[in-house]
Protein backbone atom coordinates (compact mmCIF):
# COMPACT_ATOMS: atom_id res chain seq x y z
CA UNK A 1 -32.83 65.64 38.21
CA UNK A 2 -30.92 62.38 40.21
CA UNK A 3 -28.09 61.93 37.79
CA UNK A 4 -26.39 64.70 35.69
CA UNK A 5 -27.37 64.22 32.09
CA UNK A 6 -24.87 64.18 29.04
CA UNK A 7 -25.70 66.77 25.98
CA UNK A 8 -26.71 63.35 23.87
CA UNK A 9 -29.07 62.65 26.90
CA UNK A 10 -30.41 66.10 27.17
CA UNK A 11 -31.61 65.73 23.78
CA UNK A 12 -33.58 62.68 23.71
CA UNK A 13 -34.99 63.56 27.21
CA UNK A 14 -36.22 67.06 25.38
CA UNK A 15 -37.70 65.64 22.13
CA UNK A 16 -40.50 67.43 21.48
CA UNK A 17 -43.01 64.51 19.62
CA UNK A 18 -43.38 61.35 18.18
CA UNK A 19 -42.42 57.97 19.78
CA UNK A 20 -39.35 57.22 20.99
CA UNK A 21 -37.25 53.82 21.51
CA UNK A 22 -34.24 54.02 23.89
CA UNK A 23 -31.64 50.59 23.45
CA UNK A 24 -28.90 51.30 25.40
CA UNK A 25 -26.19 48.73 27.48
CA UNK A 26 -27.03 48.63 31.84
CA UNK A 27 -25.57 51.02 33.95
CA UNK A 28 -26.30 53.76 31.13
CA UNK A 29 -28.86 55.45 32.45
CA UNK A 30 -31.89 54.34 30.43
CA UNK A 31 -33.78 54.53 33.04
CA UNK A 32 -33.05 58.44 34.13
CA UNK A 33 -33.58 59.40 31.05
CA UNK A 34 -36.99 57.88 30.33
CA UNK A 35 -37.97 58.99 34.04
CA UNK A 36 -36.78 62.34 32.80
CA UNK A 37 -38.33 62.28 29.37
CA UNK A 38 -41.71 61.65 31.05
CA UNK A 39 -41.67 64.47 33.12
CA UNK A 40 -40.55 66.60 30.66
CA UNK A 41 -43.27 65.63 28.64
CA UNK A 42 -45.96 65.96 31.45
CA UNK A 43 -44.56 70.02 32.20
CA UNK A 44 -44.64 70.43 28.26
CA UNK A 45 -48.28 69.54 28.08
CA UNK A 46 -48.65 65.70 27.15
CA UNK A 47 -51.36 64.36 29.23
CA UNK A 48 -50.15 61.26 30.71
CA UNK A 49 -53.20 58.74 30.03
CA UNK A 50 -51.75 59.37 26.19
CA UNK A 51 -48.42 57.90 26.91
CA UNK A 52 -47.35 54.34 27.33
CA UNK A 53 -43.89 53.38 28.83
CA UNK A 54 -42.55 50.38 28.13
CA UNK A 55 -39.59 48.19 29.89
CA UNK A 56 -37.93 44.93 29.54
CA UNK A 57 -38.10 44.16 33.38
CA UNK A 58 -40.47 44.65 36.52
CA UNK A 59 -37.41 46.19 38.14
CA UNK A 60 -37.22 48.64 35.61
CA UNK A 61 -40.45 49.92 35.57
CA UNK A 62 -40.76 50.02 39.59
CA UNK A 63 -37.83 52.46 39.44
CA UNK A 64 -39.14 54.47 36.53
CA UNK A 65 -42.76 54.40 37.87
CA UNK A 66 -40.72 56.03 41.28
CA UNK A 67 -38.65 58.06 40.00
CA UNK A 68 -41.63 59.82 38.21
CA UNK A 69 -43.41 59.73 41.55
CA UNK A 70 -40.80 61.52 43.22
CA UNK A 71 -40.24 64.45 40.95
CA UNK A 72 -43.85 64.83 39.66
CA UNK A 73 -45.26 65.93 42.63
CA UNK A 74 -48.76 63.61 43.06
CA UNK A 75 -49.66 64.33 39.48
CA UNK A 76 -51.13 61.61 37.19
CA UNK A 77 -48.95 58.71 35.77
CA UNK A 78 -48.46 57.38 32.50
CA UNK A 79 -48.66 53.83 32.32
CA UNK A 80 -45.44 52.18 32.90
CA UNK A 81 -44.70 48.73 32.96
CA UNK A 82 -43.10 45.59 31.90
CA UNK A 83 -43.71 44.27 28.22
CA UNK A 84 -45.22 41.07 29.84
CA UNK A 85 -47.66 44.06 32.36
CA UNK A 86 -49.02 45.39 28.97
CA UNK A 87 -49.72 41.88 27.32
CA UNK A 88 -51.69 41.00 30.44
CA UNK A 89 -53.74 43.77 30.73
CA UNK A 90 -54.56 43.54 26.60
CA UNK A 91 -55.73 39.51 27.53
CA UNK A 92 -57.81 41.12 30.14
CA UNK A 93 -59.08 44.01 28.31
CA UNK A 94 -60.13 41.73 24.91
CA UNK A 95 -61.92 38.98 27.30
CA UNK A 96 -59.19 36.45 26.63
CA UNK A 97 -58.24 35.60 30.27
CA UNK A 98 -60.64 35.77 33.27
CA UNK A 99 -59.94 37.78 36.27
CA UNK A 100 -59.47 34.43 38.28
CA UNK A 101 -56.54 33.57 35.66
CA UNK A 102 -53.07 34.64 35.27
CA UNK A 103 -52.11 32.15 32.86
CA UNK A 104 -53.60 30.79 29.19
CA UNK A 105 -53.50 26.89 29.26
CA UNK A 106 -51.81 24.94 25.94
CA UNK A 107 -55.09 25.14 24.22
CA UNK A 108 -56.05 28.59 25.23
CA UNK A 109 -52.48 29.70 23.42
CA UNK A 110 -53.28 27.97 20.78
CA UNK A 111 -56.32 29.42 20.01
CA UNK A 112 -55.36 32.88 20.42
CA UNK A 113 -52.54 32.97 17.88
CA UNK A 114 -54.65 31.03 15.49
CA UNK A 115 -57.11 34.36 16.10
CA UNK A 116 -54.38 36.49 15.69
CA UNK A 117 -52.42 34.74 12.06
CA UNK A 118 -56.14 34.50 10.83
CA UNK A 119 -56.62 38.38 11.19
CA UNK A 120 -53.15 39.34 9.81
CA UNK A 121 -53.65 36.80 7.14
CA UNK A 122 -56.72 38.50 6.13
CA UNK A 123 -55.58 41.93 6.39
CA UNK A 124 -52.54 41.19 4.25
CA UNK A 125 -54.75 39.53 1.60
CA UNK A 126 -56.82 42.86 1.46
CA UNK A 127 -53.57 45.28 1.39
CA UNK A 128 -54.39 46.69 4.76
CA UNK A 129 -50.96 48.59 5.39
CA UNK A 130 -50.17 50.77 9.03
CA UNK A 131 -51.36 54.17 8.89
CA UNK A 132 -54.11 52.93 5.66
CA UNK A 133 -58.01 51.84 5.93
């Protein structure tokens, strides 16, 4: 491990399931202990393509995604990346922004959050609820 861990720190690195949200000041060691948490994880079993890791800045996930690196020995990642990473890969992955764009125009913007209050408008009118069909 790179920085000695505190008992409170040892525990959320060695939760054993569900998901897990870490809001802490800078300089607290967020970023350890997710780096940690992942490969603890990864030697308990999770396969990696099931987890996605999530940061607030590119800098943060370059030293998470290294950190990992380091310690895991050439094994398969998780994703990890930046909040704004994941949104671009969903535009990608649901056809709403070519591979020669990086950027939706005024319109393009528009549009998509129209799409996206007409579907949640229509799934509150039929009761859809998470975790309900």
């Amino acid at each position: 491990m790179g920085i000695q861990l505190t008992d409170e720190q040892r525990r959320v690195v060695e939760i054993d399931a569900g998901s897990h949200l870490v809001l802490a000041p800078p300089g607290s060691g967020k970023t350890e202990i997710l780096s940690q948490r992942i490969l603890h994880a990864m030697r308990t079993g999770v396969n990696p393509e099931r987890m996605l890791c999530a940061t607030f800045t590119n800098r943060a996930a370059y030293e998470m995604r290294s950190r990992v690196e380091a310690q895991g020995a050439g094994v398969a990642l998780p994703e990890v990346g930046n909040l704004h990473h994941f949104c671009f890969r969903f535009l990608r992955a649901v056809g709403r922004l070519s591979p020669a764009k990086h950027v939706l125009d005024d319109c393009e913007q528009l549009s998509f959050a129209k799409e996206v209050v007409d579907v949640l408008r229509e799934e509150l009118k039929i009761g859809k609820q998470c975790g309900k069909e």
